[in-house]
Protein backbone atom coordinates (compact mmCIF):
# COMPACT_ATOMS: atom_id res chain seq x y z
CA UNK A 1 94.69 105.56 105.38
CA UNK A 2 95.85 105.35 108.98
CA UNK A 3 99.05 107.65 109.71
CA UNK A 4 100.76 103.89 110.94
CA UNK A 5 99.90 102.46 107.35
CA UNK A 6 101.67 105.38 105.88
CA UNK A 7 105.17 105.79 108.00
CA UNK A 8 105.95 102.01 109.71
CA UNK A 9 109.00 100.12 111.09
CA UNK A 10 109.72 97.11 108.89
CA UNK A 11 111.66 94.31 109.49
CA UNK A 12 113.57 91.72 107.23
CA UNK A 13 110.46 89.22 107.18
CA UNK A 14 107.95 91.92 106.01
CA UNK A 15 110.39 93.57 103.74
CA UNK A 16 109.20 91.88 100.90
CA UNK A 17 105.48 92.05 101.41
CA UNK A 18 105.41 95.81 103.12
CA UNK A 19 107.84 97.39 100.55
CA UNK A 20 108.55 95.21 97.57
CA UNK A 21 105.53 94.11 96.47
CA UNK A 22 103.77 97.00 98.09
CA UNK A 23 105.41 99.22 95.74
CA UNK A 24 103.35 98.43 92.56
CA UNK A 25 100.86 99.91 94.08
CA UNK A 26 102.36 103.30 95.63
CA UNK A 27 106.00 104.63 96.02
CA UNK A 28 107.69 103.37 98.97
CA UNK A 29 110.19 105.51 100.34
CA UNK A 30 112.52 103.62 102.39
CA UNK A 31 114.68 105.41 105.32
CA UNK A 32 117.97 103.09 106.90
CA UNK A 33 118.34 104.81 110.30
CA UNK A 34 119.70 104.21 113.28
CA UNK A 35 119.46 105.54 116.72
CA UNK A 36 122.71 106.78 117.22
CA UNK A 37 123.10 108.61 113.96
CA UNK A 38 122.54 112.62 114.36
CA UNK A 39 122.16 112.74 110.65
CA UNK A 40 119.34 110.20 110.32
CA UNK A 41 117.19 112.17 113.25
CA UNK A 42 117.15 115.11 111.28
CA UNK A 43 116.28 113.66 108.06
CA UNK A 44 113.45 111.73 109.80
CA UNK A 45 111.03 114.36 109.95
CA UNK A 46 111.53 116.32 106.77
CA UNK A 47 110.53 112.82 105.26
CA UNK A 48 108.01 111.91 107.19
CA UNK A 49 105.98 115.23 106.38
CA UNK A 50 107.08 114.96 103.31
CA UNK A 51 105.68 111.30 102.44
CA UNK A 52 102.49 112.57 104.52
CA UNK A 53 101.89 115.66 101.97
CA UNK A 54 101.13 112.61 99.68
CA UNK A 55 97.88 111.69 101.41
CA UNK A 56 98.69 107.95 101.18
CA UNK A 57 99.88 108.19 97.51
CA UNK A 58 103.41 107.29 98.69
CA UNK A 59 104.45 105.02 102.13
CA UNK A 60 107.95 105.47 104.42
CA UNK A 61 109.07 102.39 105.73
CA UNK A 62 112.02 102.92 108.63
CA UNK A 63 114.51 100.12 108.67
CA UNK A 64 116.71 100.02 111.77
CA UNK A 65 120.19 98.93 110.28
CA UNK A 66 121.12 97.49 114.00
CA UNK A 67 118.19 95.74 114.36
CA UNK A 68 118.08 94.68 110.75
CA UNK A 69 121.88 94.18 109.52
CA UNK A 70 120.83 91.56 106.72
CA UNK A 71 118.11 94.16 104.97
CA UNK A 72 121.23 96.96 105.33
CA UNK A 73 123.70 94.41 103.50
CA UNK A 74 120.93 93.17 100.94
CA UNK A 75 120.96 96.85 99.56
CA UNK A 76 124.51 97.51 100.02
CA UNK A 77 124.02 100.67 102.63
CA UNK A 78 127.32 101.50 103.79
CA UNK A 79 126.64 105.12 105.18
CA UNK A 80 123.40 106.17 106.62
CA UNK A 81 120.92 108.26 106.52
CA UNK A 82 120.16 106.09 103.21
CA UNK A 83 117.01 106.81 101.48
CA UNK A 84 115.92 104.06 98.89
CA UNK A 85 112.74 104.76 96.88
CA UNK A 86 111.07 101.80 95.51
CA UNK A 87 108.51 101.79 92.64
CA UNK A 88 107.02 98.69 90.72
CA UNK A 89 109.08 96.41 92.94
CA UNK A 90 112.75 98.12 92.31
CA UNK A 91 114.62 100.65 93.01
CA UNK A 92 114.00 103.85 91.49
CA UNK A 93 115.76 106.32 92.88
CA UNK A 94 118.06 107.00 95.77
CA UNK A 95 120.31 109.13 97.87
CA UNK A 96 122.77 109.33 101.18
CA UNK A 97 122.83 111.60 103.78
CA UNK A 98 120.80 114.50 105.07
CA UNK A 99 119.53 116.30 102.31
CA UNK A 100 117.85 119.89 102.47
CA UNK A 101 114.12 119.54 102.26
CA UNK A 102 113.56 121.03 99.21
CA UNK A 103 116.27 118.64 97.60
CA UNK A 104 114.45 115.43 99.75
CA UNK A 105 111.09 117.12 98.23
CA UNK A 106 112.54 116.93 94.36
CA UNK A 107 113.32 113.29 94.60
CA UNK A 108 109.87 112.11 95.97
CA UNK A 109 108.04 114.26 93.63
CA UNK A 110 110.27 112.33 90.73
CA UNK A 111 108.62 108.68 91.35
CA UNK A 112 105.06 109.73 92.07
CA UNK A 113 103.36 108.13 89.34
CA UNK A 114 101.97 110.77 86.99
CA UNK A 115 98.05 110.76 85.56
CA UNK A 116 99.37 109.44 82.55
CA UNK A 117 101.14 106.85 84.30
CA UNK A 118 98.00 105.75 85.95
CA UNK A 119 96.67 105.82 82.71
CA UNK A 120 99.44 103.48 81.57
CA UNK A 121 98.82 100.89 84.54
CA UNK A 122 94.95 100.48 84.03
CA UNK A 123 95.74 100.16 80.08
CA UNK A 124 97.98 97.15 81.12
CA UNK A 125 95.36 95.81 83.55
CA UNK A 126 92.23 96.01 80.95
CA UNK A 127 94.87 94.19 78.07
CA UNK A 128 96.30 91.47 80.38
CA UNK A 129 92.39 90.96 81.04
CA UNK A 130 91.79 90.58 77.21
CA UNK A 131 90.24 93.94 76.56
CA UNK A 132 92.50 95.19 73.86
CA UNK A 133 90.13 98.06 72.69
CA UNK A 134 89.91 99.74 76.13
CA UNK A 135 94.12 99.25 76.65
CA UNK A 136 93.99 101.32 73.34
CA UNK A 137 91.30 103.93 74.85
CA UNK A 138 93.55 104.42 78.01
CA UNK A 139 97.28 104.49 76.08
CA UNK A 140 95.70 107.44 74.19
CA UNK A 141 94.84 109.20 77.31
CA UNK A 142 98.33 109.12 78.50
CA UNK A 143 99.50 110.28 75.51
CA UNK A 144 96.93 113.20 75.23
CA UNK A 145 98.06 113.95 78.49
CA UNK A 146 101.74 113.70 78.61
CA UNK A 147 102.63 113.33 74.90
CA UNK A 148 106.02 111.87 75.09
CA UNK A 149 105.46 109.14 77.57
CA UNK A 150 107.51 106.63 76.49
CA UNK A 151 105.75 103.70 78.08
CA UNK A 152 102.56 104.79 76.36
CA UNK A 153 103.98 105.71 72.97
CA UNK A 154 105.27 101.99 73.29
CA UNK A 155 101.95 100.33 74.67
CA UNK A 156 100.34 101.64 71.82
CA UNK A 157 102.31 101.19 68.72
CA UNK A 158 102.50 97.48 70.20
CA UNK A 159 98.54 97.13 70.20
CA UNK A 160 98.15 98.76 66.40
CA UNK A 161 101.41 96.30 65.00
CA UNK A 162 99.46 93.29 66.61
CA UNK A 163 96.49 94.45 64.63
CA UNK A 164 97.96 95.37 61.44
CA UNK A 165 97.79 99.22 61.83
CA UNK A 166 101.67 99.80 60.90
CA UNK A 167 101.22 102.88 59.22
CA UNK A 168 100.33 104.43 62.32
CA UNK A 169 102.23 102.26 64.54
CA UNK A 170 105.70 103.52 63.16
CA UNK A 171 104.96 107.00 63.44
CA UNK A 172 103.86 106.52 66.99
CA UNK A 173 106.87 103.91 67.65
CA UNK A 174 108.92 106.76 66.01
CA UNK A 175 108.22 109.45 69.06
CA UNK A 176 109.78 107.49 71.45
CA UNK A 177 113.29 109.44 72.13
CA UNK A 178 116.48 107.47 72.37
CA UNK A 179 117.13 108.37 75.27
CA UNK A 180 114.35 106.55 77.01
CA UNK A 181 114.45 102.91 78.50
CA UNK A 182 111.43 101.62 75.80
CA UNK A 183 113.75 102.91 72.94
CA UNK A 184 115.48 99.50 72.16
CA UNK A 185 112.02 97.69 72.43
CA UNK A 186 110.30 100.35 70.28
CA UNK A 187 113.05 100.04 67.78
CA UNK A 188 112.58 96.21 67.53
CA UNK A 189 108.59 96.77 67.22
CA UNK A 190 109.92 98.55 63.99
CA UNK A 191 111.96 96.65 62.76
CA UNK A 192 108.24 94.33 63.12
CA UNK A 193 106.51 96.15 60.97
CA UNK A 194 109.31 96.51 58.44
CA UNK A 195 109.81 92.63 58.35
CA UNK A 196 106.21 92.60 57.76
CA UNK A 197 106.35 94.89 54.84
CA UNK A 198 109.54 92.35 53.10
CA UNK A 199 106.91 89.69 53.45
CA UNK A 200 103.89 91.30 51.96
CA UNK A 201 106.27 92.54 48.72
CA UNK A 202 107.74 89.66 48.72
CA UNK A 203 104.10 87.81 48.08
CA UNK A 204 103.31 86.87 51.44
CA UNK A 205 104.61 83.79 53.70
CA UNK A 206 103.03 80.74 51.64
CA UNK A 207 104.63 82.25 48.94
CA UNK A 208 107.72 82.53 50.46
CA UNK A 209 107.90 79.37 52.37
CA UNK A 210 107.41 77.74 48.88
CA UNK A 211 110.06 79.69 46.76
CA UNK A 212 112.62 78.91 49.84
CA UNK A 213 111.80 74.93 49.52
CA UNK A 214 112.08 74.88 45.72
CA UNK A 215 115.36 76.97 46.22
CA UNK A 216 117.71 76.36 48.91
CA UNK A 217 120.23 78.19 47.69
CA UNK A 218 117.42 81.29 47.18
CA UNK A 219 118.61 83.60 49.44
CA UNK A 220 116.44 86.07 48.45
CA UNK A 221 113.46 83.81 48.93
CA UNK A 222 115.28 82.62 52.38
CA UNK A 223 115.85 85.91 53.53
CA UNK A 224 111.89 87.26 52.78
CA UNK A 225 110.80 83.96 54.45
CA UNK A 226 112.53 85.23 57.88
CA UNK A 227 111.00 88.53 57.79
CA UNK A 228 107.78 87.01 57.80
CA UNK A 229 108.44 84.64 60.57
CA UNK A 230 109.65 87.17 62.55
CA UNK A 231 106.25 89.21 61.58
CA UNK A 232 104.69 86.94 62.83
CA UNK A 233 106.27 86.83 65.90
CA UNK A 234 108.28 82.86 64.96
CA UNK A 235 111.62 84.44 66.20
CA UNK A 236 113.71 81.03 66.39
CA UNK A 237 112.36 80.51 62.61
CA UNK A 238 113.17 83.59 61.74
CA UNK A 239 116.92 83.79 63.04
CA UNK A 240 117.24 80.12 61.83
CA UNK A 241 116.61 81.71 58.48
CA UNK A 242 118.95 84.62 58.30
CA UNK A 243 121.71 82.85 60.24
CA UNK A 244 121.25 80.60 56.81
CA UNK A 245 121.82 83.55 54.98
CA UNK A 246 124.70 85.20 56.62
CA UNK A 247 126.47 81.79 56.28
CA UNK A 248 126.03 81.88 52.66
CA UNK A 249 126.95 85.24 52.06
CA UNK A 250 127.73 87.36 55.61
CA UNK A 251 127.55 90.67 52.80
CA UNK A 252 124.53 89.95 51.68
CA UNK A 253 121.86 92.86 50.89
CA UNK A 254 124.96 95.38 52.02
CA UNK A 255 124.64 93.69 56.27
CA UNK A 256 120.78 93.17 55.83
CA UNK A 257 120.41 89.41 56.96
CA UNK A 258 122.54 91.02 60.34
CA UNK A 259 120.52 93.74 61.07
CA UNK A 260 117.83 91.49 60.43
CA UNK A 261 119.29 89.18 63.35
CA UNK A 262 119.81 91.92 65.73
CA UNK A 263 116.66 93.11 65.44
CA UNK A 264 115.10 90.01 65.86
CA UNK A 265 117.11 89.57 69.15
CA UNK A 266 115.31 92.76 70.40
CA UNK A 267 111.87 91.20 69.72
CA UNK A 268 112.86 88.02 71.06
CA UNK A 269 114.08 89.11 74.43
CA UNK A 270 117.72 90.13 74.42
CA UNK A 271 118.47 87.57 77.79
CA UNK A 272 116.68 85.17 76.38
CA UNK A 273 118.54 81.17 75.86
CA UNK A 274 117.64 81.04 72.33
CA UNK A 275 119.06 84.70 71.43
CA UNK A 276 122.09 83.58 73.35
CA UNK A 277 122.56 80.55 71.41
CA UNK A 278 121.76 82.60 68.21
CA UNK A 279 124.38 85.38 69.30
CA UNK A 280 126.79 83.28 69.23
CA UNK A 281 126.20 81.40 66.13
CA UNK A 282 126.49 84.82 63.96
CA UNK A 283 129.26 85.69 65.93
CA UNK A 284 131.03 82.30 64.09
CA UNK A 285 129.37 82.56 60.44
CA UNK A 286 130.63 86.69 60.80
CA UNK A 287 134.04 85.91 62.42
């Protein structure tokens, strides 16, 4: 790679193709500057050999915040040097003024991906290309590599819940720390497995779809018939069910047809219209 394709001027037009979209493929560290600024000449080069030690694993784009006002007020820089480093199309991680160049150093090295985050991205390419098995192969690698890599741990235990593995799929689900930004999915993919586990006690869903239409007022049998909707990945079914349920009896199993909701919202996509709508329908048969 050509030192011009690593360290480049962009403008507002090419922001989103040069940077943005860019990024999924390498860090891009991007510098606001301006002329004038003694600060932002000194920080200049310390980045520039910086992103260079990289060997084209990571770009610096220079915006000019005189010659490009709008891309200064799109990423609300009000004091420059600003130093914006963007991975998979966002912002990862950032910091103002002129930094020492061991500090600068610690910040790049933070957003270079890792091998196991490599790993990670290839695993995604080969499932979203319907290769399932190799996803699997690759997720393992990560994890053999770095073994609490949260995206992995996650990738994984989704793969073995879609094929029925849930044994092993808790206990990998059940590495990832709650600290990390995959814990709330991770917990919902457990919650999975557990509404799978009501259904197959409860005599699976034909079973349960029948006991619920002989019974309305089963709530057992209503209750068992969400968990295996939401198994099965029916999520409007399933919090049609337990909202049934709570408005019947809001106590019922000691709070489970609730925490059966909630963790049905996690599965479903918390910002999603339907979880909305549901939201706010427990939040009347509760209060």
């Amino acid at each position: 790679m050509n030192a011009d394709e690593v360290i480049f001027d962009v403008t507002t037009a090419e922001f989103e193709a040069r940077v943005v979209r860019a990024s999924s493929k390498a860090p891009v560290v991007v510098d606001f500057w301006a002329e004038w600024c003694a600060p932002c000449r000194a920080l200049g080069p310390v980045l520039g050999r910086l992103v260079e030690s990289y060997n084209g694993k990571m770009l610096l784009a220079r915006v000019n915040v005189d010659r490009e006002p709008e891309l200064a007020a799109r990423f609300g820089v009000q004091g420059i040097p600003a130093v914006k480093v963007f991975r998979d199309g966002a912002v990862a991680r950032e910091f103002v003024g002129a930094l020492s160049e061991a500090d600068v150093a610690r910040v790049l090295a933070s957003v270079v991906p890792s091998a196991a985050d490599e790993l990670v991205r290839n695993g995604d390419a080969r499932l979203q290309g319907g290769s399932p098995e190799e996803a699997e192969a690759l997720y393992r690698q990560a994890i053999e590599a770095e073994s609490g890599h949260a995206g992995a741990l996650l990738r994984l235990g989704t793969v073995l819940v879609e094929r029925g593995q849930a044994a092993e799929a808790g206990e990998v689900l059940g590495r990832i720390e709650a600290n990390a930004a995959e814990y709330a999915e991770a917990q919902g993919m457990l919650g999975r497995i557990e509404f799978a586990e009501v259904c197959r006690e409860a005599g699976g869903r034909q079973t349960c779809e029948r006991r619920a239409a002989d019974g309305p007022d089963d709530l057992e049998a209503r209750y068992a018939l969400g968990c295996c909707l939401a198994a099965a990945g029916e999520y409007e079914g399933a919090m049609e069910a337990f909202l049934q349920v709570l408005t019947a009896d809001r106590n019922f199993r000691d709070g489970a047809a609730k925490e059966a909701m909630l963790h049905t919202f996690s599965l479903a996509g918390a910002q999603s219209e339907v979880v909305k709508a549901y939201r706010r329908k427990m939040a009347a048969a509760l209060y």
